[in-house]
N, C-alpha and C. Protein backbone atom coordinates (compact mmCIF):
# COMPACT_ATOMS: atom_id res chain seq x y z
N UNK A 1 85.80 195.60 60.20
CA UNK A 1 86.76 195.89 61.25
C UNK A 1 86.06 195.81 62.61
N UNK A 2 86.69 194.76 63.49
CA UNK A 2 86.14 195.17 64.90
C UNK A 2 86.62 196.04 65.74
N UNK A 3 85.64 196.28 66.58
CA UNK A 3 86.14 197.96 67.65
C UNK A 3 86.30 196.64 68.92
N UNK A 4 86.96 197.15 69.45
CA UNK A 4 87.50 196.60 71.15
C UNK A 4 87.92 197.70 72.07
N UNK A 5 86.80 197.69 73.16
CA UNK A 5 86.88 197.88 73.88
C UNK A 5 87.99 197.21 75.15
N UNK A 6 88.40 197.97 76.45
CA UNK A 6 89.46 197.16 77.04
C UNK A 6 88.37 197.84 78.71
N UNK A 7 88.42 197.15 79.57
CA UNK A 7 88.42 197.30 81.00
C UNK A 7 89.09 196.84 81.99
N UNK A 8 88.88 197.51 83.37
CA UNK A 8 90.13 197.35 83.96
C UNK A 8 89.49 196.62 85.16
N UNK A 9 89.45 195.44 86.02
CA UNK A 9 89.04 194.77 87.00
C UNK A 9 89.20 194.15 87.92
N UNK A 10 89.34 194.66 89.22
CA UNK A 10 89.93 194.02 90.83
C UNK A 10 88.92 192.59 90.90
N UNK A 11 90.05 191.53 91.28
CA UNK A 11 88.87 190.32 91.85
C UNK A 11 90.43 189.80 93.30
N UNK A 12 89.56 188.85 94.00
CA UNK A 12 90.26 188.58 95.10
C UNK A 12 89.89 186.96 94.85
N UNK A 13 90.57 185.99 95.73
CA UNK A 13 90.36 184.77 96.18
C UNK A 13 91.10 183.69 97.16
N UNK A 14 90.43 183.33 97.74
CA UNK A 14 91.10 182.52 98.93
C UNK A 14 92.10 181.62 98.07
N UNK A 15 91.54 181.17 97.22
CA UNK A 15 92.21 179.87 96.43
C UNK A 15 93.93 179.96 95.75
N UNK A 16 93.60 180.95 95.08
CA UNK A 16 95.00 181.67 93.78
C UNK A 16 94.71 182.23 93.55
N UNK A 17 95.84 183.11 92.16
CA UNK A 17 95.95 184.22 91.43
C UNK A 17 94.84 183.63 90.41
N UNK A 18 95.04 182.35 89.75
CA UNK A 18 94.24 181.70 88.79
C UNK A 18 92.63 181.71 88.81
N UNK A 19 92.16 181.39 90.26
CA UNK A 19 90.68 181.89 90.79
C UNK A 19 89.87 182.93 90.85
N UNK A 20 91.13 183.68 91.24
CA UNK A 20 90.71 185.45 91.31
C UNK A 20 90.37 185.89 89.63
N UNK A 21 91.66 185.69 88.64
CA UNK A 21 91.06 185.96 87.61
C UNK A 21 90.24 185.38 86.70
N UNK A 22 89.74 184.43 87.36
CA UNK A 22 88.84 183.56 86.33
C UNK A 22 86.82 183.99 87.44
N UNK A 23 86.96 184.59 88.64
CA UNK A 23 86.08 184.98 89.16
C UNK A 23 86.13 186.55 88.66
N UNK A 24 86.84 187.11 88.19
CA UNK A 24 86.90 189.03 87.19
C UNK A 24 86.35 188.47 85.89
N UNK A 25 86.61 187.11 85.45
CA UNK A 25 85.71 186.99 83.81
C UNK A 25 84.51 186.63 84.09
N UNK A 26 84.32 186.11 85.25
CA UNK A 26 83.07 185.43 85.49
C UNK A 26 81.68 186.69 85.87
N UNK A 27 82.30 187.51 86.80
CA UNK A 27 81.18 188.85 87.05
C UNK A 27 81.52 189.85 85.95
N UNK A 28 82.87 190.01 85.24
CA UNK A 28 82.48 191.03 83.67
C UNK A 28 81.33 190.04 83.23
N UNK A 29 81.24 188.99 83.09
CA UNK A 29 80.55 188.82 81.76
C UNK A 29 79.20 188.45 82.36
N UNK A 30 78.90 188.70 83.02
CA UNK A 30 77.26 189.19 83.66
C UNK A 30 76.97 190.25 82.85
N UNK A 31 77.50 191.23 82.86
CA UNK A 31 77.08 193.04 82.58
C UNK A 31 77.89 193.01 80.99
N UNK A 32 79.24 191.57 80.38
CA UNK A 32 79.20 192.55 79.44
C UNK A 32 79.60 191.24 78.43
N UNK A 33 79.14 191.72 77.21
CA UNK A 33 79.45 190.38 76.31
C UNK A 33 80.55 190.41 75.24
N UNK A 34 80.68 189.59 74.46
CA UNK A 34 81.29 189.14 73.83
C UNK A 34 83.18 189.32 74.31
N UNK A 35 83.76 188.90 75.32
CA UNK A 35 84.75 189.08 76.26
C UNK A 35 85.89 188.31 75.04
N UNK A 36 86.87 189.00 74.92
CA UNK A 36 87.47 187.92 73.88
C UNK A 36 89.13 187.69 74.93
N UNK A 37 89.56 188.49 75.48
CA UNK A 37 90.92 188.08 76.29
C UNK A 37 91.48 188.53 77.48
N UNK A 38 92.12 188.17 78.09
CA UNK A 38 92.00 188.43 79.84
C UNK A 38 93.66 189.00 80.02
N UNK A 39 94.36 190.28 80.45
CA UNK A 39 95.64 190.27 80.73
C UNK A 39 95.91 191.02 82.38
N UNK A 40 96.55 189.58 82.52
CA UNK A 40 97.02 190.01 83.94
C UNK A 40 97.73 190.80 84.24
N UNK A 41 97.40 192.28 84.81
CA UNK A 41 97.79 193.20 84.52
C UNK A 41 99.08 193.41 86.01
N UNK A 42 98.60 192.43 87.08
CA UNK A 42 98.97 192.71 88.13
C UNK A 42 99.14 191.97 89.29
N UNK A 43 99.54 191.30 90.09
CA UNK A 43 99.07 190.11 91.10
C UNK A 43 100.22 190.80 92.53
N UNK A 44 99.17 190.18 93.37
CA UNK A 44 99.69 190.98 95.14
C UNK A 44 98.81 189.64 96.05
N UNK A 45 99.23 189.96 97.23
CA UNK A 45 98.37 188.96 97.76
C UNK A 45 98.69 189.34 99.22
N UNK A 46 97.79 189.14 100.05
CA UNK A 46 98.05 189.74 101.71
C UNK A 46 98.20 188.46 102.31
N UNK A 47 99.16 188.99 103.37
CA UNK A 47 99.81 187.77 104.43
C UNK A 47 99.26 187.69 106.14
N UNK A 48 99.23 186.31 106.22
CA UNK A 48 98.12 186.32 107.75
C UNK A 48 99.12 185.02 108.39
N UNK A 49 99.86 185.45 109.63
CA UNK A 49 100.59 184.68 110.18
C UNK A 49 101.52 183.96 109.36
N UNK A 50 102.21 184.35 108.30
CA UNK A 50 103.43 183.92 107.69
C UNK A 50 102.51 182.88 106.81
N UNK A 51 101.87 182.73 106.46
CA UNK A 51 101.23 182.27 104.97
C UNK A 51 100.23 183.50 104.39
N UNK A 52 100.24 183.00 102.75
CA UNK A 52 99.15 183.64 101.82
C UNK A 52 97.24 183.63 102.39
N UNK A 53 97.18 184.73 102.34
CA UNK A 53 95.93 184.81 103.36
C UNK A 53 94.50 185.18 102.14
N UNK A 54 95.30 185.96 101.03
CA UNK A 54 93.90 186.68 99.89
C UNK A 54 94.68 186.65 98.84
N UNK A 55 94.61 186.05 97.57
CA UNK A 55 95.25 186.42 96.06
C UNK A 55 94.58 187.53 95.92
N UNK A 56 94.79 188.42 94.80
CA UNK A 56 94.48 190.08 94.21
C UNK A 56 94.94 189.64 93.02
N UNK A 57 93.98 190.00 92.08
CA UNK A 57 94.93 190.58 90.45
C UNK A 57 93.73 191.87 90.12
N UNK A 58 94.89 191.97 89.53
CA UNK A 58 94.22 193.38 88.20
C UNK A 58 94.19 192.96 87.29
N UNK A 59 93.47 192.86 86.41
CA UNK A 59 92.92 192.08 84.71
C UNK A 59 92.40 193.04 84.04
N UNK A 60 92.81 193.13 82.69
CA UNK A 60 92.69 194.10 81.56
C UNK A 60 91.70 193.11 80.80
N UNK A 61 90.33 193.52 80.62
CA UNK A 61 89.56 192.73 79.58
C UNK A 61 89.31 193.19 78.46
N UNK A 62 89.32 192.68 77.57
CA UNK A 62 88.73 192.96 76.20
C UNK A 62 87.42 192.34 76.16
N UNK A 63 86.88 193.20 75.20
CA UNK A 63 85.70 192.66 74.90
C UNK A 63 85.48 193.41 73.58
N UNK A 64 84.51 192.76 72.62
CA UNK A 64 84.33 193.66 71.36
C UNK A 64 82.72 193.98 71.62
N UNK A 65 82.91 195.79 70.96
CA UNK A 65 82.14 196.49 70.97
C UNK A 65 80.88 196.22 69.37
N UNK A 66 79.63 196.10 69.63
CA UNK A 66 79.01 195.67 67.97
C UNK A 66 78.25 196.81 68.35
């Protein structure tokens, strides 16, 4: 039986929502391994003169615990 662990992780990006959470898998998995699935828990984004200025998500990671 595997144990899974879940964490919870702010990332930002000029680019998209898609960037931001693929830069939250990219610094979890510095500090943590075996990462098995990513849920977007959340997306916002701040506005600068009537366009998208910063994507935001919140991402729920899994990862399994050995």
């Amino acid at each position: 039986m595997a144990v899974l662990k879940v964490i919870e992780v702010l990332a930002n990006s000029d680019e998209s929502w898609e960037d931001a959470a693929k830069k939250a898998v990219a610094q979890a998995a510095k500090s943590v391994k075996n990462i098995r699935s990513v849920y977007i828990n959340e997306q916002s984004a701040t506005v600068k003169d009537g366009k998208i200025d910063n994507y935001r998500v919140n991402v729920k990671i899994t990862f399994e615990v050995k």
